[in-house]
PDB file of N, CA and C in Angstrom:
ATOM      1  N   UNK A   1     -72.642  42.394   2.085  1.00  0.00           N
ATOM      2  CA  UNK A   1     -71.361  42.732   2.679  1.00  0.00           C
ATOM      3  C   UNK A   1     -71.581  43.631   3.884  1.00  0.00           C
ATOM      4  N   UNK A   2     -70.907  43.366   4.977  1.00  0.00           N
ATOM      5  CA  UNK A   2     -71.270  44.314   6.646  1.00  0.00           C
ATOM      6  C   UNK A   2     -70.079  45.268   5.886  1.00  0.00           C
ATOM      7  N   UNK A   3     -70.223  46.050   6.983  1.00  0.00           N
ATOM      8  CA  UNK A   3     -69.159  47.247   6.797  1.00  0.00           C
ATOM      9  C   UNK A   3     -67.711  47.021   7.178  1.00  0.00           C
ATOM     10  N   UNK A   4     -67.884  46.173   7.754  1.00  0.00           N
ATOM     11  CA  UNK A   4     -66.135  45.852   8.064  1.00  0.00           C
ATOM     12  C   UNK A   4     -65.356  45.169   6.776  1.00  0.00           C
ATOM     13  N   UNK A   5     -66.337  44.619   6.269  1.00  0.00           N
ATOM     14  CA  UNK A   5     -66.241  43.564   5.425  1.00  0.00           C
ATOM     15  C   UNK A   5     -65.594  44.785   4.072  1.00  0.00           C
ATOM     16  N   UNK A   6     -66.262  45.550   3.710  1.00  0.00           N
ATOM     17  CA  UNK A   6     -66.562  47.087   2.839  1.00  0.00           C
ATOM     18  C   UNK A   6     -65.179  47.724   3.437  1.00  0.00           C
ATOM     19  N   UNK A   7     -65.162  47.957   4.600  1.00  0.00           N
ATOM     20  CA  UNK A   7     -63.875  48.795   4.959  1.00  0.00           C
ATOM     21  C   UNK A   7     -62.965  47.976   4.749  1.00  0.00           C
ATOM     22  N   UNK A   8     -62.096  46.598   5.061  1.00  0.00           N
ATOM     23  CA  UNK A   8     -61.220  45.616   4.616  1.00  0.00           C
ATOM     24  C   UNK A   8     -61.100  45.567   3.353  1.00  0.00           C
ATOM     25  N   UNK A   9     -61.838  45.693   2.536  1.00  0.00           N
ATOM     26  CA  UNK A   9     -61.729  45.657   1.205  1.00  0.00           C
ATOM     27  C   UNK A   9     -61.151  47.238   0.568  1.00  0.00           C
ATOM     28  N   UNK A  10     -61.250  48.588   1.337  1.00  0.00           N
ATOM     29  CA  UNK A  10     -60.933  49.397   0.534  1.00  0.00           C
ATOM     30  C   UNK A  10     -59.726  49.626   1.017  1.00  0.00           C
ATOM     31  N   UNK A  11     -59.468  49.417   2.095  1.00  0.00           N
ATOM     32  CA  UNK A  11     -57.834  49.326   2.514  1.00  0.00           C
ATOM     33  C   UNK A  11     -57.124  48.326   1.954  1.00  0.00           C
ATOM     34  N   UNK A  12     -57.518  46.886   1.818  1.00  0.00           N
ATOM     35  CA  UNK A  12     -56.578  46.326   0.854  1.00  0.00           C
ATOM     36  C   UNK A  12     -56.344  46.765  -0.541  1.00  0.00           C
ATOM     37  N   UNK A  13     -57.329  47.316  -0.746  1.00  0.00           N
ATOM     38  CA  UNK A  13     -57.502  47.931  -2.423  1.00  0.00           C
ATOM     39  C   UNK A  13     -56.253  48.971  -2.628  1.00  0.00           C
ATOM     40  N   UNK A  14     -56.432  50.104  -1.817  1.00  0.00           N
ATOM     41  CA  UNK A  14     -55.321  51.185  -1.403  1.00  0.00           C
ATOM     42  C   UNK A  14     -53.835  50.920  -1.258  1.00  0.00           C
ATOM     43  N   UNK A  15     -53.755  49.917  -0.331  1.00  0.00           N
ATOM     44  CA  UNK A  15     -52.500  49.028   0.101  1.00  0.00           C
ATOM     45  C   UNK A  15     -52.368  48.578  -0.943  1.00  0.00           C
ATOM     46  N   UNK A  16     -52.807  47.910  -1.827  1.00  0.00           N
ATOM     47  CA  UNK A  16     -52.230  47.176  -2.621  1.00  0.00           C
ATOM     48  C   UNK A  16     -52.210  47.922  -4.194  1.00  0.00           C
ATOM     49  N   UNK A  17     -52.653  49.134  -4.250  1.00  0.00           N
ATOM     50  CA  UNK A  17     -52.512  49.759  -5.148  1.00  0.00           C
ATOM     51  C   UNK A  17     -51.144  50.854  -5.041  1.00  0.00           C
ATOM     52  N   UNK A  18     -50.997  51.395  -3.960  1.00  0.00           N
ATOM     53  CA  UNK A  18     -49.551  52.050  -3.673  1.00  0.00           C
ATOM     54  C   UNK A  18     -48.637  50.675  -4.444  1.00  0.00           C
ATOM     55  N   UNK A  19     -48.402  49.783  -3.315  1.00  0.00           N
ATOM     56  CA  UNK A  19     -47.276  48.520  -3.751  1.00  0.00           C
ATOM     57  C   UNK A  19     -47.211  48.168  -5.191  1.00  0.00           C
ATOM     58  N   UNK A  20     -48.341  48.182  -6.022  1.00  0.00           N
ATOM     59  CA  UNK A  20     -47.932  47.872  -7.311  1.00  0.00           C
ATOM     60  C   UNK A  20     -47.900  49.399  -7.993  1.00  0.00           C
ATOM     61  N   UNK A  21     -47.533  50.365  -7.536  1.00  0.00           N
ATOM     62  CA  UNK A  21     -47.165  51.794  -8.082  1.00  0.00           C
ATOM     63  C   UNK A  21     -45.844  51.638  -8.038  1.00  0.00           C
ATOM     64  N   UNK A  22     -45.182  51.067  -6.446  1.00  0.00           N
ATOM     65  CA  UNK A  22     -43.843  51.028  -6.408  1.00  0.00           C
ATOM     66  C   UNK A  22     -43.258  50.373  -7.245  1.00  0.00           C
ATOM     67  N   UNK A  23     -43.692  48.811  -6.986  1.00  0.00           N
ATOM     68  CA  UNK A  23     -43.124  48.053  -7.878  1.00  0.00           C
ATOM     69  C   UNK A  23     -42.972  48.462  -9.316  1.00  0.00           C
ATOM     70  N   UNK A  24     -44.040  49.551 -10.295  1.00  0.00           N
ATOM     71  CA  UNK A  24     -43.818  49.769 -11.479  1.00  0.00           C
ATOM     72  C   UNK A  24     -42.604  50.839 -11.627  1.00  0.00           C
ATOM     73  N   UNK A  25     -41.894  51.358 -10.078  1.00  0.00           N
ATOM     74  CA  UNK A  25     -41.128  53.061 -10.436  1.00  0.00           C
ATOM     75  C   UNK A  25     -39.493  52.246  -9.636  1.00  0.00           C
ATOM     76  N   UNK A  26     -39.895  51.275  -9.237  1.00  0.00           N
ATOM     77  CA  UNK A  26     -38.207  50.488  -9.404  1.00  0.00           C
ATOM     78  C   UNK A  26     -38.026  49.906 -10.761  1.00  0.00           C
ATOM     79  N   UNK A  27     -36.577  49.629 -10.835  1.00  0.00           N
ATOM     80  CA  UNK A  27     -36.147  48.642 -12.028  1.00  0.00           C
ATOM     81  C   UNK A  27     -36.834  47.492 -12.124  1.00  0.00           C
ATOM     82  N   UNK A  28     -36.842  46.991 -13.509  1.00  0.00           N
ATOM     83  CA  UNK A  28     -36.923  45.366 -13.313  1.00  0.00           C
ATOM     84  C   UNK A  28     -36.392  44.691 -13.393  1.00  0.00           C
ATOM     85  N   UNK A  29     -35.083  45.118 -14.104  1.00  0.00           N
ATOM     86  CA  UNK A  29     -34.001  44.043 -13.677  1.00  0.00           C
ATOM     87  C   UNK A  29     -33.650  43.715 -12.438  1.00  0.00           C
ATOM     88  N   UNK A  30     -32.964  43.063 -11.784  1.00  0.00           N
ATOM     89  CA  UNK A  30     -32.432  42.871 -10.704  1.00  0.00           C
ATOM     90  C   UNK A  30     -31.167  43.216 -10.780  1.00  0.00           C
ATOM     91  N   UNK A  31     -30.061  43.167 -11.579  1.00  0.00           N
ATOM     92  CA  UNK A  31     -29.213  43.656 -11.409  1.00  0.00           C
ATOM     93  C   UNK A  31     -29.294  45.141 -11.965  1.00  0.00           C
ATOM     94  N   UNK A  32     -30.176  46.266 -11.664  1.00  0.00           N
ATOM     95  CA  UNK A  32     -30.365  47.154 -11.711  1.00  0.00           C
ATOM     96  C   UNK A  32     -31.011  48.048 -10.273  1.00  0.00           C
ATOM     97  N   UNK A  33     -30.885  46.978  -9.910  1.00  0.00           N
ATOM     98  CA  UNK A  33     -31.741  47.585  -8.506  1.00  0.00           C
ATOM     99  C   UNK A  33     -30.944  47.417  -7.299  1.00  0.00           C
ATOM    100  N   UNK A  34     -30.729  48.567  -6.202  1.00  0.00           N
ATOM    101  CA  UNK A  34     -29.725  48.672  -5.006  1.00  0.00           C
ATOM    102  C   UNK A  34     -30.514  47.234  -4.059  1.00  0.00           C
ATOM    103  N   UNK A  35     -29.435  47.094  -3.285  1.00  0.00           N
ATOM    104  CA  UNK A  35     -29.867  45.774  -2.456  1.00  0.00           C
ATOM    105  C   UNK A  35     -30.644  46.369  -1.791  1.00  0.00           C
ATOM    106  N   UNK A  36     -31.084  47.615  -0.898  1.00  0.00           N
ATOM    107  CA  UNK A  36     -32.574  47.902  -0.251  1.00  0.00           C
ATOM    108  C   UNK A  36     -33.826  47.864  -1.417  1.00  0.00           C
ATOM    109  N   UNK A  37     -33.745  48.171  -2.446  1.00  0.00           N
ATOM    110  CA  UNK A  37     -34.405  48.041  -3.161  1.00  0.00           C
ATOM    111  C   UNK A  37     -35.170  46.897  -3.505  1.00  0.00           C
ATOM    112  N   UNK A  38     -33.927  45.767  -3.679  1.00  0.00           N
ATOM    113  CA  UNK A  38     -34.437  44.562  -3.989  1.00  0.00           C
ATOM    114  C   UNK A  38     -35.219  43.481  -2.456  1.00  0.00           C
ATOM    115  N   UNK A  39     -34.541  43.952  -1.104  1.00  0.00           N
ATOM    116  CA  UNK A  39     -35.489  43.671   0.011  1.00  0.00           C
ATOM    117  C   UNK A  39     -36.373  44.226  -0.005  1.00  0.00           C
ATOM    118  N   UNK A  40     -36.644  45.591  -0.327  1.00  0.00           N
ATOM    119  CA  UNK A  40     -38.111  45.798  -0.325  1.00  0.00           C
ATOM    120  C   UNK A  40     -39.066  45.466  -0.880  1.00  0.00           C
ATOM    121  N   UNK A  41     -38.885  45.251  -1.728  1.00  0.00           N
ATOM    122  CA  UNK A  41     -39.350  44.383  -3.031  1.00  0.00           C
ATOM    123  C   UNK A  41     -39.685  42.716  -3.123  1.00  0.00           C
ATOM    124  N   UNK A  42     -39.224  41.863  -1.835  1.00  0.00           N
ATOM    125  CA  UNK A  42     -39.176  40.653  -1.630  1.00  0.00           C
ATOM    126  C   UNK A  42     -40.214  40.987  -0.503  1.00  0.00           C
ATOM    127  N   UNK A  43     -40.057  41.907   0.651  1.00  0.00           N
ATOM    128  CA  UNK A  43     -40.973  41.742   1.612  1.00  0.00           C
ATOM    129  C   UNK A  43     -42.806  42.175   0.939  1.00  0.00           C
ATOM    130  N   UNK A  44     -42.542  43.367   0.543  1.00  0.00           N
ATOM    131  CA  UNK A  44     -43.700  43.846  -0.518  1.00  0.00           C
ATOM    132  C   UNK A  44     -44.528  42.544  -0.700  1.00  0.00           C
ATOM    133  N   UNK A  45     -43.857  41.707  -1.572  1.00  0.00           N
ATOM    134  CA  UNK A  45     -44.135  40.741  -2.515  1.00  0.00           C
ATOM    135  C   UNK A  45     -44.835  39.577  -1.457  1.00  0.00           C
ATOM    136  N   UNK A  46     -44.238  39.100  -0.542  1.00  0.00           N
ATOM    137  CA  UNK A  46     -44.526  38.477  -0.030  1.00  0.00           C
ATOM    138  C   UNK A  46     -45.952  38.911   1.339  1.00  0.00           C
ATOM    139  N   UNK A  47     -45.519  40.232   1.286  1.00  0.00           N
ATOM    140  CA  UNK A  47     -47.200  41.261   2.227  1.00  0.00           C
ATOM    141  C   UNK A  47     -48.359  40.697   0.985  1.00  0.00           C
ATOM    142  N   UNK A  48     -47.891  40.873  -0.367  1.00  0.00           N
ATOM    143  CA  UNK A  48     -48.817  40.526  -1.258  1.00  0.00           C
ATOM    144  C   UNK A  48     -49.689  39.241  -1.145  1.00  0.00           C
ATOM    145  N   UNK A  49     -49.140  38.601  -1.113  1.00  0.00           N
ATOM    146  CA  UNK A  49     -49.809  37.104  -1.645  1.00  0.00           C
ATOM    147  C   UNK A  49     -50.037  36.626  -0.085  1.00  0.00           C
ATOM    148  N   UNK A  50     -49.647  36.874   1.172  1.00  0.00           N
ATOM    149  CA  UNK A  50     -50.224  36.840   2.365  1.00  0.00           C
ATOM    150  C   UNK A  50     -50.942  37.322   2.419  1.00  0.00           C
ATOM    151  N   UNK A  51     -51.599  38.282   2.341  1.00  0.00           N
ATOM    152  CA  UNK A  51     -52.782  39.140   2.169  1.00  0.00           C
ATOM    153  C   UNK A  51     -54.192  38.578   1.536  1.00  0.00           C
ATOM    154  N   UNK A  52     -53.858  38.164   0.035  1.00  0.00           N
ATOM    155  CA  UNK A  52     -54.818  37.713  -1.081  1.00  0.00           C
ATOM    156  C   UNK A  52     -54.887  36.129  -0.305  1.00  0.00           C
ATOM    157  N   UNK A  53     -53.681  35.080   0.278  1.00  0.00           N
ATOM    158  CA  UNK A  53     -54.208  34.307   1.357  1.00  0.00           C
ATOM    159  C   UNK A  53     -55.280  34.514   2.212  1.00  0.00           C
ATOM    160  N   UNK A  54     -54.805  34.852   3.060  1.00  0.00           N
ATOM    161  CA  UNK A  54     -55.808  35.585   4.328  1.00  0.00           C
ATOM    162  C   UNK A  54     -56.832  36.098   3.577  1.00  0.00           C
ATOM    163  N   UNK A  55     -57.060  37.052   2.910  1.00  0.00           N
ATOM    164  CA  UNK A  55     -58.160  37.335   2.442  1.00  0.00           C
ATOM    165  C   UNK A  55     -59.496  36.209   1.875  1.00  0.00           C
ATOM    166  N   UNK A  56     -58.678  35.279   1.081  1.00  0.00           N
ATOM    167  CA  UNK A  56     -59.281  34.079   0.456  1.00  0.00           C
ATOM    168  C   UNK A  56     -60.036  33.188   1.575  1.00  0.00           C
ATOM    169  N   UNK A  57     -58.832  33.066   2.744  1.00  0.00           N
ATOM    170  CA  UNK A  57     -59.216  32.029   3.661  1.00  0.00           C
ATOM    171  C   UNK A  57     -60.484  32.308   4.499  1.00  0.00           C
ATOM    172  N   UNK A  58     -60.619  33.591   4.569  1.00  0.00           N
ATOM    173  CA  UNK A  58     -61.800  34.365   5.199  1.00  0.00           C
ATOM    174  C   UNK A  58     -62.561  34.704   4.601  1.00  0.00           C
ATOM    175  N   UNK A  59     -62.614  33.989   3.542  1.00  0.00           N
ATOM    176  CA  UNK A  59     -63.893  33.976   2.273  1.00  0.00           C
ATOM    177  C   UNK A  59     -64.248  35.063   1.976  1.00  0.00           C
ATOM    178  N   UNK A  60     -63.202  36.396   1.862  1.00  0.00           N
ATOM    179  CA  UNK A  60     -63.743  37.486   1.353  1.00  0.00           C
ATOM    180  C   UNK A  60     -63.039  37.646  -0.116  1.00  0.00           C
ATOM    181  N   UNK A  61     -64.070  37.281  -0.979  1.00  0.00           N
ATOM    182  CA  UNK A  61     -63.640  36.900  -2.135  1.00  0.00           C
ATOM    183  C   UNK A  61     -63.224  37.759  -3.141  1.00  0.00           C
ATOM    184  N   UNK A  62     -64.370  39.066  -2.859  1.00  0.00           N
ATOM    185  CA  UNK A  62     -63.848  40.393  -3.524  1.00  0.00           C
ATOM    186  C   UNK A  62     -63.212  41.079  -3.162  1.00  0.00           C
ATOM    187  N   UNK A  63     -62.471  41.082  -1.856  1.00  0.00           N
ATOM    188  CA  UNK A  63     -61.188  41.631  -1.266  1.00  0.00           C
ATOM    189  C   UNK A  63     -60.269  41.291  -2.134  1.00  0.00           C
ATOM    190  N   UNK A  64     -60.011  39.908  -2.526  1.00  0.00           N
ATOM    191  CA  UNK A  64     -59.004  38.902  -3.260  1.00  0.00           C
ATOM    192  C   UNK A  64     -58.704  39.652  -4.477  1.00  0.00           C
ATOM    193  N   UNK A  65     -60.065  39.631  -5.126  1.00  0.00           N
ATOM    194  CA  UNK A  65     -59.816  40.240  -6.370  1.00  0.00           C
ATOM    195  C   UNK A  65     -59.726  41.347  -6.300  1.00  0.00           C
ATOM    196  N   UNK A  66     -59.919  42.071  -5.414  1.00  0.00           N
ATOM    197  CA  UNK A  66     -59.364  43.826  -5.128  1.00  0.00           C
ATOM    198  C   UNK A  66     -58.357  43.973  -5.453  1.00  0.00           C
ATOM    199  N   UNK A  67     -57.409  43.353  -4.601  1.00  0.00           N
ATOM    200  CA  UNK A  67     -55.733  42.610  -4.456  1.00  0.00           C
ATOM    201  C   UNK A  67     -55.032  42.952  -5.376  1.00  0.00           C
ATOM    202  N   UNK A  68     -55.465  41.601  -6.430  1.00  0.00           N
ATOM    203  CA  UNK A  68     -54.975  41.432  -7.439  1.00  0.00           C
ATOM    204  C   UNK A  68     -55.248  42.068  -8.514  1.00  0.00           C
ATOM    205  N   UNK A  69     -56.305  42.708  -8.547  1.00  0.00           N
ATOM    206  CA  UNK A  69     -56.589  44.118  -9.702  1.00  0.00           C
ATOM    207  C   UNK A  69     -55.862  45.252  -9.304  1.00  0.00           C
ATOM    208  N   UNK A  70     -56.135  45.900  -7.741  1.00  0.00           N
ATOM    209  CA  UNK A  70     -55.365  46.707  -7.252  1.00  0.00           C
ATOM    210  C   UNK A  70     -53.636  46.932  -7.562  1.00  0.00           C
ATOM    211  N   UNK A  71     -52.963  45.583  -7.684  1.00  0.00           N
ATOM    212  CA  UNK A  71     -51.339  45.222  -7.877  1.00  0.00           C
ATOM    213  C   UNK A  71     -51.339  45.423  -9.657  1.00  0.00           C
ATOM    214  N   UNK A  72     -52.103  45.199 -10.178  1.00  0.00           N
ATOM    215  CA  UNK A  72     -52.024  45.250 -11.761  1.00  0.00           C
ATOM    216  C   UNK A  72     -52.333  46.838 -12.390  1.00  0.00           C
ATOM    217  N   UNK A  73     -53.592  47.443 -11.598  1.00  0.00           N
ATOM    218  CA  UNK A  73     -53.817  48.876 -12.104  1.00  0.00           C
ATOM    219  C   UNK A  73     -52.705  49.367 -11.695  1.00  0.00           C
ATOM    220  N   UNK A  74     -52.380  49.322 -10.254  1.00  0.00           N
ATOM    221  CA  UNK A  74     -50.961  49.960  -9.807  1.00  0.00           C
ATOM    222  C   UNK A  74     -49.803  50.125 -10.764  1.00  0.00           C
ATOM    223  N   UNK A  75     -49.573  48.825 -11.352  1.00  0.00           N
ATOM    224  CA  UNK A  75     -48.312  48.778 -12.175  1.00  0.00           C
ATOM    225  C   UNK A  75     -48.670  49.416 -13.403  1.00  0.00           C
ATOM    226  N   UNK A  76     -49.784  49.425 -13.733  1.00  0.00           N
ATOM    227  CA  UNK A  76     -50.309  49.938 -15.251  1.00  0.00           C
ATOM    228  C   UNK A  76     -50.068  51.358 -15.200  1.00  0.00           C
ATOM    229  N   UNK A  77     -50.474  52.118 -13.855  1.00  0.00           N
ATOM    230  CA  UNK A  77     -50.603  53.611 -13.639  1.00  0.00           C
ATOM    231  C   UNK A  77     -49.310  54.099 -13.600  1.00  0.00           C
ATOM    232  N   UNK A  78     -47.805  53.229 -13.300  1.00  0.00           N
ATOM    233  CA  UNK A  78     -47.138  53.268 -12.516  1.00  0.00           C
ATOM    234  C   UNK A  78     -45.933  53.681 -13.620  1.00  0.00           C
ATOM    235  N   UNK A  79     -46.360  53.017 -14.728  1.00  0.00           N
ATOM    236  CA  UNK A  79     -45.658  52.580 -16.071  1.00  0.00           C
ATOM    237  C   UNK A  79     -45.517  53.902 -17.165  1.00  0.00           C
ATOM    238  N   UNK A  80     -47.303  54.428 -16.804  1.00  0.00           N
ATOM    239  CA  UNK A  80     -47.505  55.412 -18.181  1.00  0.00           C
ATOM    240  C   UNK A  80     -45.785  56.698 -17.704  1.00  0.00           C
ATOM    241  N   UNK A  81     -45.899  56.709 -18.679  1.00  0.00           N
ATOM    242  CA  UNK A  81     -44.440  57.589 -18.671  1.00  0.00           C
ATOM    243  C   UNK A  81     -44.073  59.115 -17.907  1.00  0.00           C
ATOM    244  N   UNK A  82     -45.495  59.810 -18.104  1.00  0.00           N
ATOM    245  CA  UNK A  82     -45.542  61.144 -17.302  1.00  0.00           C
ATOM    246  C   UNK A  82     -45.534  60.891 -15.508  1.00  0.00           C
ATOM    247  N   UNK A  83     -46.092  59.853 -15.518  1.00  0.00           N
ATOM    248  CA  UNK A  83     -46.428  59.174 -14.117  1.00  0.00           C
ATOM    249  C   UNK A  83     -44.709  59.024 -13.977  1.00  0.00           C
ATOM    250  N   UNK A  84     -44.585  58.074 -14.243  1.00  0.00           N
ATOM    251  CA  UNK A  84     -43.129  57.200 -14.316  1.00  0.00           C
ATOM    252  C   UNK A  84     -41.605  57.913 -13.597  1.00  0.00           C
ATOM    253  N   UNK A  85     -41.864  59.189 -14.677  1.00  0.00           N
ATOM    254  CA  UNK A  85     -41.305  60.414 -14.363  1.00  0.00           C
ATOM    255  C   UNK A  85     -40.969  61.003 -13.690  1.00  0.00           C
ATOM    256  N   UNK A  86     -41.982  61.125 -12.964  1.00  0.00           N
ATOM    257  CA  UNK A  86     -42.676  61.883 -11.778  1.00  0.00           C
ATOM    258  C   UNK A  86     -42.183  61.381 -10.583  1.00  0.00           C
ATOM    259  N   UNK A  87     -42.663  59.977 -10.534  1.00  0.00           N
ATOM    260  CA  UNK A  87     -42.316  59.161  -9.657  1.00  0.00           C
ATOM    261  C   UNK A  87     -40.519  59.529  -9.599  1.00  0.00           C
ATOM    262  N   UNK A  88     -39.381  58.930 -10.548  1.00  0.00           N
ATOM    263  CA  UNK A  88     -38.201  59.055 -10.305  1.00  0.00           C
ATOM    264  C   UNK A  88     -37.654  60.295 -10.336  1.00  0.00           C
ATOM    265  N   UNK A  89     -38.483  61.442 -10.022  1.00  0.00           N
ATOM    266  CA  UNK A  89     -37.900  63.275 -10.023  1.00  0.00           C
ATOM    267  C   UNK A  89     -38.490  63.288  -8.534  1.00  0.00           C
ATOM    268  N   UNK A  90     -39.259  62.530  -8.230  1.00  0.00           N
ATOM    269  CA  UNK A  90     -39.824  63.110  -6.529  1.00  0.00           C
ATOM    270  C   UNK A  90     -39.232  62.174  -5.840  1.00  0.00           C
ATOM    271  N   UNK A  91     -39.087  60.815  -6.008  1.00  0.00           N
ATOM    272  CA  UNK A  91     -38.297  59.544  -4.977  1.00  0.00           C
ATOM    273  C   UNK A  91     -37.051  59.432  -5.406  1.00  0.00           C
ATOM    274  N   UNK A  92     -35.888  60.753  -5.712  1.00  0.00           N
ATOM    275  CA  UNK A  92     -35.197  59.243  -6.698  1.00  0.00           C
ATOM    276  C   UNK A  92     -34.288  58.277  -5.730  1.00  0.00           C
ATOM    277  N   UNK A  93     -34.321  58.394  -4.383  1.00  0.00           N
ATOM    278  CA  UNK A  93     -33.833  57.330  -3.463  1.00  0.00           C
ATOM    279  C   UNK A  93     -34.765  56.221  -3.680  1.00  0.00           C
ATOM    280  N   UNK A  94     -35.473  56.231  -3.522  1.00  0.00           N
ATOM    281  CA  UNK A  94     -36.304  54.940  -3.703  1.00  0.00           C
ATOM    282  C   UNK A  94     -36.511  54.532  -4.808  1.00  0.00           C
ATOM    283  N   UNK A  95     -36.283  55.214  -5.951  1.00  0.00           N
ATOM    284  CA  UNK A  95     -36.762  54.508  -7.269  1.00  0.00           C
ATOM    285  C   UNK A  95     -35.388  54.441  -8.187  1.00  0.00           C
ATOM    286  N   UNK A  96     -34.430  54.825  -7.978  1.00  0.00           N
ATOM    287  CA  UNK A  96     -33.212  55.261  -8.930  1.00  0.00           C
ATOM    288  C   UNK A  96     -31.929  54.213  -8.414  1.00  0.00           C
ATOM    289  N   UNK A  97     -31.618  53.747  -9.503  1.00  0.00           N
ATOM    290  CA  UNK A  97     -30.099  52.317  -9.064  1.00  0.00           C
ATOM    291  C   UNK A  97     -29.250  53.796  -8.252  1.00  0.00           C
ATOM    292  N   UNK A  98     -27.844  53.114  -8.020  1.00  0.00           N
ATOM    293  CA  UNK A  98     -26.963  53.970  -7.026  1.00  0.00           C
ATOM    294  C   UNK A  98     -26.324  54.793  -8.518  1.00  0.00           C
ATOM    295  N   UNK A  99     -26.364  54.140  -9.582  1.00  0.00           N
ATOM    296  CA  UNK A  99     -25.192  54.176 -10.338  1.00  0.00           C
ATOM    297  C   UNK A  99     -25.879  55.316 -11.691  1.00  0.00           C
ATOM    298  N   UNK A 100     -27.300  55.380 -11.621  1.00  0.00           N
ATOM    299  CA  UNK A 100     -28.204  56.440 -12.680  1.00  0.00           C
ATOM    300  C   UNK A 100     -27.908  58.049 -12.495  1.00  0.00           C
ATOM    301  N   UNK A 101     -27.285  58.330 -13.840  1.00  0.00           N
ATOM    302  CA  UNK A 101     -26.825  59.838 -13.857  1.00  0.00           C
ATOM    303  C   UNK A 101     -28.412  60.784 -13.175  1.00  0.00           C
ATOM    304  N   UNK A 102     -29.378  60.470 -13.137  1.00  0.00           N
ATOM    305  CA  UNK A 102     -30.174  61.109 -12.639  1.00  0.00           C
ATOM    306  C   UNK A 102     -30.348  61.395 -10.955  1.00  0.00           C
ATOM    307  N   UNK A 103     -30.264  60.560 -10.254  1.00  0.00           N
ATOM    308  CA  UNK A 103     -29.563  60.797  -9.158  1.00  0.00           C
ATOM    309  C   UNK A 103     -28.807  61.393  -8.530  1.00  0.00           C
ATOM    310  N   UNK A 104     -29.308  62.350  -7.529  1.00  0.00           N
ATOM    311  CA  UNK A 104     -28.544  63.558  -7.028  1.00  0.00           C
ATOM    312  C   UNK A 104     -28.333  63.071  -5.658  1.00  0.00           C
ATOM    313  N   UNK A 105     -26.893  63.008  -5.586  1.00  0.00           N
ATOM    314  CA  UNK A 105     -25.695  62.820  -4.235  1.00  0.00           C
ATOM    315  C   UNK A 105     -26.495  64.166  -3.231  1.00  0.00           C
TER     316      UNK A 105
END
């Protein structure tokens, strides 16, 4: 592996480990989630699997699987409950429906 090759891979790793943090500290319902919420969440999604494309097509194979491990630890880390927490007491614009008593106007 050259170094570019090494550096591409730890930025997708990063990138794609934030995005599946987010994705675990929004709702999963959909009708639980504000309409910015749910666009962000469609574009996200779709940065995703363009990415693990491109990555594939340029035969960097362990980038790929960076990706897609990166989007899964994310959600795993994202989930444990102290984390979870955390996440909706520090974002709660970004992570909290309009309508959750936790949410401060």
């Amino acid at each position: 592996m050259s170094l570019i090759e090494i550096l591409i891979t730890v930025i997708a790793f990063v990138l794609s480990l934030v995005i599946g943090i987010y994705f675990a500290g929004i709702p999963l319902r959909m009708s639980q989630m504000t309409k910015m919420q749910n666009i962000i969440q469609q574009v996200l999604s779709v940065v995703c699997i363009v990415l693990a494309i491109v990555l594939f097509m340029l035969n960097m194979k362990i980038a790929t699987l960076c990706v897609i491990f990166a989007l899964c630890f994310g959600m795993f880390v994202g989930k444990i409950p102290p984390i979870h927490s955390w996440l909706l007491s520090q974002f709660p614009y970004m992570f909290l429906s309009n309508n959750d008593p936790r949410r401060k106007n």
